[in-house]
Protein backbone atom coordinates (compact mmCIF):
# COMPACT_ATOMS: atom_id res chain seq x y z
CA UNK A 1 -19.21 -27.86 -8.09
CA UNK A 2 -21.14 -24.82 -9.04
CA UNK A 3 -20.81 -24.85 -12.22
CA UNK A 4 -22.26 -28.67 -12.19
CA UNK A 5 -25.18 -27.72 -10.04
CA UNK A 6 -25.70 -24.66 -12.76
CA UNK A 7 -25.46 -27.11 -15.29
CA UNK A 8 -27.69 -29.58 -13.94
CA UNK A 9 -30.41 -27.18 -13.27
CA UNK A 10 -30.69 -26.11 -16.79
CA UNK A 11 -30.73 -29.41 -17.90
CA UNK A 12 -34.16 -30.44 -15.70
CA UNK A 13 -35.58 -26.81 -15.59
CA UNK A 14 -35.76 -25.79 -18.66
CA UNK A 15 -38.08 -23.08 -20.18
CA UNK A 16 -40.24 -23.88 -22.69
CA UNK A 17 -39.50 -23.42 -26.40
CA UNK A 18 -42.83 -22.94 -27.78
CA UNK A 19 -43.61 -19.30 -29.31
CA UNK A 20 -46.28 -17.39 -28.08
CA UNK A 21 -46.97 -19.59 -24.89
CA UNK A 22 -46.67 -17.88 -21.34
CA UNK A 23 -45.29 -20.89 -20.19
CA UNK A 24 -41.83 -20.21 -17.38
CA UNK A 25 -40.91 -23.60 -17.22
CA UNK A 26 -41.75 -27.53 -18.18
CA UNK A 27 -41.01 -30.04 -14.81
CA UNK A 28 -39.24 -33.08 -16.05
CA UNK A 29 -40.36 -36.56 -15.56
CA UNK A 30 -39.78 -39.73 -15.69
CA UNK A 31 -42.21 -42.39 -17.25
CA UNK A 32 -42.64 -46.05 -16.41
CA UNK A 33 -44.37 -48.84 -18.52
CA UNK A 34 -45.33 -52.27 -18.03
CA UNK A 35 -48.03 -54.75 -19.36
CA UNK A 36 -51.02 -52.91 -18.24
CA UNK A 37 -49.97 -49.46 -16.81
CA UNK A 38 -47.97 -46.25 -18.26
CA UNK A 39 -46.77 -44.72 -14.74
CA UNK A 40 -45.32 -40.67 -15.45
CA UNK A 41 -43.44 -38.87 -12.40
CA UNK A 42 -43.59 -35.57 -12.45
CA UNK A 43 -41.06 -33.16 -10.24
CA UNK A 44 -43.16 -30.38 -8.95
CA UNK A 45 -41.59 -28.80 -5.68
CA UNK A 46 -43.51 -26.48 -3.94
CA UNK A 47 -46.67 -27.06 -6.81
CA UNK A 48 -50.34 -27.84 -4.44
CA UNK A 49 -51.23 -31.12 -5.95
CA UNK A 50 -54.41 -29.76 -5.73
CA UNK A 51 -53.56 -27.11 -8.37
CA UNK A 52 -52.29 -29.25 -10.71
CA UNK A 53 -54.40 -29.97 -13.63
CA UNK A 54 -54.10 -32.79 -15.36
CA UNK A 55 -55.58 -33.22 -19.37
CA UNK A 56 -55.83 -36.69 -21.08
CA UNK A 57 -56.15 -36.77 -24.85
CA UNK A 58 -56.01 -39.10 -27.48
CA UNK A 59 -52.21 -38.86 -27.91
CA UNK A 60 -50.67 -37.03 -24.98
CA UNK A 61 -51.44 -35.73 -20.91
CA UNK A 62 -51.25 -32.30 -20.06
CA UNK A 63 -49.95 -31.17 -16.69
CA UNK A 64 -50.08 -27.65 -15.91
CA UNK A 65 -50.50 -25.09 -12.92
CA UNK A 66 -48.76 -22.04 -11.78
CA UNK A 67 -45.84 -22.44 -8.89
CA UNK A 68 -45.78 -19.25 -6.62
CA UNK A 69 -42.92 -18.31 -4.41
CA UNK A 70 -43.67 -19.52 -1.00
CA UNK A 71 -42.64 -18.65 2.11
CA UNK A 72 -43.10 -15.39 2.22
CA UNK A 73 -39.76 -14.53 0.93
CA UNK A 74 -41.03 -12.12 -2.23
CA UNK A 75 -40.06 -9.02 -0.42
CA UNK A 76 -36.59 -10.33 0.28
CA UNK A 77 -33.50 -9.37 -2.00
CA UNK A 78 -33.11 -12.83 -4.11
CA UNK A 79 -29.26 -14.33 -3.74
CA UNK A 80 -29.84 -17.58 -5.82
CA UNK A 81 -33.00 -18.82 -7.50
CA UNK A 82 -32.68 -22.49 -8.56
CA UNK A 83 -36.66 -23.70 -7.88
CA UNK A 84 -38.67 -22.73 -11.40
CA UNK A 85 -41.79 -20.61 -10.16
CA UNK A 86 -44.16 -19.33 -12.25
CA UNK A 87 -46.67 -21.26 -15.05
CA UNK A 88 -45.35 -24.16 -16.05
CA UNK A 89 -47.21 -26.67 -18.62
CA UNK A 90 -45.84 -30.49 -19.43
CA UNK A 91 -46.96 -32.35 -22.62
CA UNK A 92 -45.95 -36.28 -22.80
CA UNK A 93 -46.61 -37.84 -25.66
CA UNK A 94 -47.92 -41.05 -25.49
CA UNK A 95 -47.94 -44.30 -27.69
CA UNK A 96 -50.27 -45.07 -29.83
CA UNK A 97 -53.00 -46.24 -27.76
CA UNK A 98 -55.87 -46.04 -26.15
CA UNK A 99 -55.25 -44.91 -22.14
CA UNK A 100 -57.80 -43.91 -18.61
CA UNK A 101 -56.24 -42.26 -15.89
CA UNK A 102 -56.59 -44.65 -12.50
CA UNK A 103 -54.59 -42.74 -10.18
CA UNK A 104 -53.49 -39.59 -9.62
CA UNK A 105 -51.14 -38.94 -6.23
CA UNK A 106 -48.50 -36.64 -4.77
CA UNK A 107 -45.38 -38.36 -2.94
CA UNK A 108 -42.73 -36.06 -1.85
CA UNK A 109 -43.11 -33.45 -4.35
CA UNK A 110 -43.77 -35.39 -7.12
CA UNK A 111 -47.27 -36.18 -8.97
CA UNK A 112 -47.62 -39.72 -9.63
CA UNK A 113 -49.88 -40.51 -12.79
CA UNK A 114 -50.83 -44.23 -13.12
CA UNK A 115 -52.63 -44.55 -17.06
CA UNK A 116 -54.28 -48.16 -17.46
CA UNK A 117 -53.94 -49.49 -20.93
CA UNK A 118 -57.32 -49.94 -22.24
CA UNK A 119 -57.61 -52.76 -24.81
């Protein structure tokens, strides 16, 4: 069961693979369409929504911020460390489109971006 958990865990936290980029780790997310909205999910546990920063281009959004550890536990002797920490950026690519941001929220550790198609 370890071994699946280990698994798992590099599967959704994975560094990033650009070069040159001081980027830890990339959240993964899930992404949502329908007639008028593009809704994207992003995990962040532990991430201050009000940290996050969120850039909308012409072809992708940007999510980035920095996840510290918390708790106080940074003078502690570390037995396991499964939650990413440190600077972590996201790029989704989006369709070819034109897109506004409507709403941004945080639900139980996860930011919720809702894009409105623009037509």
């Amino acid at each position: 069961m370890l071994e699946q958990a280990e698994r798992l865990h590099r599967q959704f936290f994975h560094p990033s693979r650009q070069r040159g980029v001081r980027v830890a780790w990339e959240p993964p997310v899930d992404v949502f369409e329908d007639d008028g909205t593009y809704t994207i999910v992003v995990a962040l546990p532990g991430v201050a929504p009000e940290c996050v920063e969120v850039l909308l281009d012409s072809s992708s959004i940007l999510v980035r911020a920095s996840c510290d550890m918390s708790l106080g536990l940074s003078a502690r002797a570390i037995q396991r460390l499964e939650i990413p920490h440190g600077y972590f950026e996201r790029r989704i690519q989006l369709p070819a489109r034109r897109f506004d941001l409507a709403r941004r929220e945080s639900v139980n550790g996860c930011l919720i971006l809702t894009l409105c198609k623009v037509t």
